[in-house]
C-alpha atoms as a PDB file:
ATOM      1  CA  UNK A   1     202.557 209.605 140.490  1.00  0.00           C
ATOM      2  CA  UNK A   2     200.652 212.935 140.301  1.00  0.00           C
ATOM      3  CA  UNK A   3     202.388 213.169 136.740  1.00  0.00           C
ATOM      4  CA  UNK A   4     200.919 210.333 135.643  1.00  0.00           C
ATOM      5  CA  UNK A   5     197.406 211.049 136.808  1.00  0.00           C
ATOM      6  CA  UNK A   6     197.545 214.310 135.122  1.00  0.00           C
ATOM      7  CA  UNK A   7     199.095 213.299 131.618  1.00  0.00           C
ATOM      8  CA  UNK A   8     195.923 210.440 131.967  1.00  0.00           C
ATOM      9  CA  UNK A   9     193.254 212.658 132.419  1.00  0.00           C
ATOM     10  CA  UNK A  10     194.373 215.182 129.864  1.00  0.00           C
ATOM     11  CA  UNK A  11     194.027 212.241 127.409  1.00  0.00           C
ATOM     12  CA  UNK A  12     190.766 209.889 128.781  1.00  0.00           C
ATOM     13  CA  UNK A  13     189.188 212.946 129.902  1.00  0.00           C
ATOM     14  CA  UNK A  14     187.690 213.747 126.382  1.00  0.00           C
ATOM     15  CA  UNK A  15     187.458 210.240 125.079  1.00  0.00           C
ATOM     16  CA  UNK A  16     185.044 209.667 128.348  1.00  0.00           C
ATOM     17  CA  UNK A  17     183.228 213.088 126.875  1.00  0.00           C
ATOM     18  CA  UNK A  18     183.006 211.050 123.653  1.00  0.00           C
ATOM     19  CA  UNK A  19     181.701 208.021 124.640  1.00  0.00           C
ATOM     20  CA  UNK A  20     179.075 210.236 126.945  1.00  0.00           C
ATOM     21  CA  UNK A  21     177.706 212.130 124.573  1.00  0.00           C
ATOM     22  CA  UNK A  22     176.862 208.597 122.878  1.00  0.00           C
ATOM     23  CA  UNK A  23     175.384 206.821 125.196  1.00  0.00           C
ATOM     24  CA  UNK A  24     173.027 209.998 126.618  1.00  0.00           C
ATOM     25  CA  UNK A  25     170.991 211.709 124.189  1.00  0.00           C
ATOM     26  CA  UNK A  26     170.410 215.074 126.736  1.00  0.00           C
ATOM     27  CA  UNK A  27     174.112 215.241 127.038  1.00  0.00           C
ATOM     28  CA  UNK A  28     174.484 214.691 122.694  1.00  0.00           C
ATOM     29  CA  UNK A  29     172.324 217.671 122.196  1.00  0.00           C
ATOM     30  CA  UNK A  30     174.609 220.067 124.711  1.00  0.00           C
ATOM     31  CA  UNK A  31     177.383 218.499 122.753  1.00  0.00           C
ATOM     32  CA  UNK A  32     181.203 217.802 123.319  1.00  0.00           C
ATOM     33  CA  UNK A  33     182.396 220.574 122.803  1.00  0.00           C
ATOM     34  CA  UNK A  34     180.481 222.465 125.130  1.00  0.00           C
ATOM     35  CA  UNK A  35     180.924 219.980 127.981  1.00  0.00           C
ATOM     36  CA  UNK A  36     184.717 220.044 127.653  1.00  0.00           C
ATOM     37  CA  UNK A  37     184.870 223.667 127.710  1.00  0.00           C
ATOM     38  CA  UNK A  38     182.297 223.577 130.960  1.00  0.00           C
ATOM     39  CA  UNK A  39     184.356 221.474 132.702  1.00  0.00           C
ATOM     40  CA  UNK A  40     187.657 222.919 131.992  1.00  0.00           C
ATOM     41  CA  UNK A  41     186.156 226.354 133.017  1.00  0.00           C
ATOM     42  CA  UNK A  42     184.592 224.156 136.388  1.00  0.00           C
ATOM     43  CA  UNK A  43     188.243 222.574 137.164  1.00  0.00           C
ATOM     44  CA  UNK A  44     190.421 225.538 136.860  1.00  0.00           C
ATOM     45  CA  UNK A  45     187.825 227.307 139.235  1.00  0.00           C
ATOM     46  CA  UNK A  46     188.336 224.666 141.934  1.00  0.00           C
ATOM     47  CA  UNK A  47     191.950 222.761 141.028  1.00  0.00           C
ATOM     48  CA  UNK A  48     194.992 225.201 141.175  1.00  0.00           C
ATOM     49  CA  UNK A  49     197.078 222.409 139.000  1.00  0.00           C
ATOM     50  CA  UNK A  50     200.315 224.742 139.227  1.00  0.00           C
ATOM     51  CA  UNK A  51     200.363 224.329 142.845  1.00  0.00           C
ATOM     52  CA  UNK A  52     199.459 220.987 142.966  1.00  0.00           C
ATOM     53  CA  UNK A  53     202.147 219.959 140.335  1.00  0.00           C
ATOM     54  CA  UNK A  54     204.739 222.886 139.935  1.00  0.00           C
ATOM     55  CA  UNK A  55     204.529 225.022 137.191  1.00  0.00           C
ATOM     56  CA  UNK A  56     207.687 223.491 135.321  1.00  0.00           C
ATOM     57  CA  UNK A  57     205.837 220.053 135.725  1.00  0.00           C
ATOM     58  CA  UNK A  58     202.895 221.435 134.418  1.00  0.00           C
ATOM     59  CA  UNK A  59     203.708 222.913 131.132  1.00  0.00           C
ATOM     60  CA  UNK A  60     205.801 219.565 130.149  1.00  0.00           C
ATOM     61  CA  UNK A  61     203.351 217.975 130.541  1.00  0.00           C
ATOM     62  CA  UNK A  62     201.593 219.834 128.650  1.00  0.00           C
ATOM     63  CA  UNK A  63     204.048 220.016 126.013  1.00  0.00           C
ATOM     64  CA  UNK A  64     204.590 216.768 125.494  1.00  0.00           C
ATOM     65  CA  UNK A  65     200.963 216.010 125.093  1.00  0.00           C
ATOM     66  CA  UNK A  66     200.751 218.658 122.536  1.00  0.00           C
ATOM     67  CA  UNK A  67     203.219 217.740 120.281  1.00  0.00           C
END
């Protein structure tokens, strides 16, 4: 289940960014870019994924995505 959740957010995660920066015009100016790299910097700080998951889970994931 945890799989799923993850391989979800890595994909509606920036589309939500998207859609965001539309709607709000303060959060347009900061810009998507800088958002996604805030918040990846914010969830690594406070989610440790590889524990969470398992590393090997993780990186397929990730892989798969990728590709």
């Amino acid at each position: 289940m945890s799989i799923i959740f993850t391989a979800l957010a890595y994909l509606l995660v920036p589309a939500l960014l998207i859609i965001l920066c539309q709607k709000c015009r303060l959060l347009d100016k900061i810009g998507v870019v800088v958002l996604s790299f805030g918040l990846g910097i914010t969830l690594s700080a406070g989610l440790d994924l590889p524990a969470l998951l398992g590393e090997g889970q993780l990186s397929a994931i990730q892989m798969n995505l990728s590709v």
